[in-house]
Protein backbone atom coordinates (compact mmCIF):
# COMPACT_ATOMS: atom_id res chain seq x y z
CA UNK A 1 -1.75 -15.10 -4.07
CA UNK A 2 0.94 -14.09 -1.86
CA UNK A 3 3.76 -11.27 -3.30
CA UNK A 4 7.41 -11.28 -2.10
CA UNK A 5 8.28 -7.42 -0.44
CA UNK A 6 9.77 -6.65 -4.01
CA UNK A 7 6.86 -7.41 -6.40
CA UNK A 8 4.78 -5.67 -4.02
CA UNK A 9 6.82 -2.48 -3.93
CA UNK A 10 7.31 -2.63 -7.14
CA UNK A 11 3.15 -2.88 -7.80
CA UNK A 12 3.34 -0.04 -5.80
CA UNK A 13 6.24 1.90 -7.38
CA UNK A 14 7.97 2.19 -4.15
CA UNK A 15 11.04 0.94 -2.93
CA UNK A 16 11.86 -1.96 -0.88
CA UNK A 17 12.60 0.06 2.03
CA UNK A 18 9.57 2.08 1.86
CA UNK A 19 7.39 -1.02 1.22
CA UNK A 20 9.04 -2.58 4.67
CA UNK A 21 8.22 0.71 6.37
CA UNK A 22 4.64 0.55 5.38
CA UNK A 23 4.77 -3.17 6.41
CA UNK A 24 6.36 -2.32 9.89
CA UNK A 25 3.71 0.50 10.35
CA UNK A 26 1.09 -1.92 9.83
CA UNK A 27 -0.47 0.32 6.82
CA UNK A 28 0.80 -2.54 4.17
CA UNK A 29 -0.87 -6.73 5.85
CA UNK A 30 1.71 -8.48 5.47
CA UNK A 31 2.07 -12.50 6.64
CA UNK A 32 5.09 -14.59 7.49
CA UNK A 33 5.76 -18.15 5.63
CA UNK A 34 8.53 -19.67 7.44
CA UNK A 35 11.15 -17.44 7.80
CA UNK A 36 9.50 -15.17 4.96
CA UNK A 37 7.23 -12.05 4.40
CA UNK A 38 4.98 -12.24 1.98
CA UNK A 39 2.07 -9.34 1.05
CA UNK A 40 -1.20 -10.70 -0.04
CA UNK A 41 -2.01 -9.67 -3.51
CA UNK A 42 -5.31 -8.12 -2.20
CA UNK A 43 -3.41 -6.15 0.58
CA UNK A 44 -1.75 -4.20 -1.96
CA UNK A 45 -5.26 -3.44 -3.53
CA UNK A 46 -6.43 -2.13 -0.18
CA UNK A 47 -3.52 -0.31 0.71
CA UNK A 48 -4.25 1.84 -2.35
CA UNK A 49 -8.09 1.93 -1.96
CA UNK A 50 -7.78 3.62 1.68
CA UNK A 51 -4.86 5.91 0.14
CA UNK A 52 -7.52 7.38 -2.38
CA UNK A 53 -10.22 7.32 0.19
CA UNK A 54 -7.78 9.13 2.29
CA UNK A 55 -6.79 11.67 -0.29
CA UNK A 56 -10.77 12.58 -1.27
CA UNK A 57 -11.64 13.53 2.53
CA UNK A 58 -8.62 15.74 2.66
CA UNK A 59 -8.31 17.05 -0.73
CA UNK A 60 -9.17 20.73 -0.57
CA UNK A 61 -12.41 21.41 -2.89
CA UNK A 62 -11.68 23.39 -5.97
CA UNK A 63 -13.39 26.49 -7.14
CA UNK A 64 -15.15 25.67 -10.42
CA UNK A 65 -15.91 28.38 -12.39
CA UNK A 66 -19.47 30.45 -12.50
């Protein structure tokens, strides 16, 4: 299933803008129909994936208590 810029920023709960920037970066696939961009529905599931993957190797580890 492909997703129009909008829905996808908006699965995202990001902006339009934002969601282009991520597109233009090449962080967010993103394919052309016509004169279109459209993000596959599974892109925005691996955009997220890597973000969390990203955040766990460079999360600081927390103290626990003894």
């Amino acid at each position: 299933m492909l997703l129009t810029v909008e829905e996808a920023a908006r699965r995202l709960s990001i902006g339009r803008t934002t969601c282009f920037a991520l597109i233009g970066s090449g962080e967010l696939e993103s394919v052309p129909v016509g004169r279109l961009r459209r993000v596959p529905a599974d892109a925005v599931r691996d955009y997220v994936t890597r973000l969390r993957a990203t955040n766990r190797t460079t999360a600081p580890a927390t103290a626990t208590a003894a």
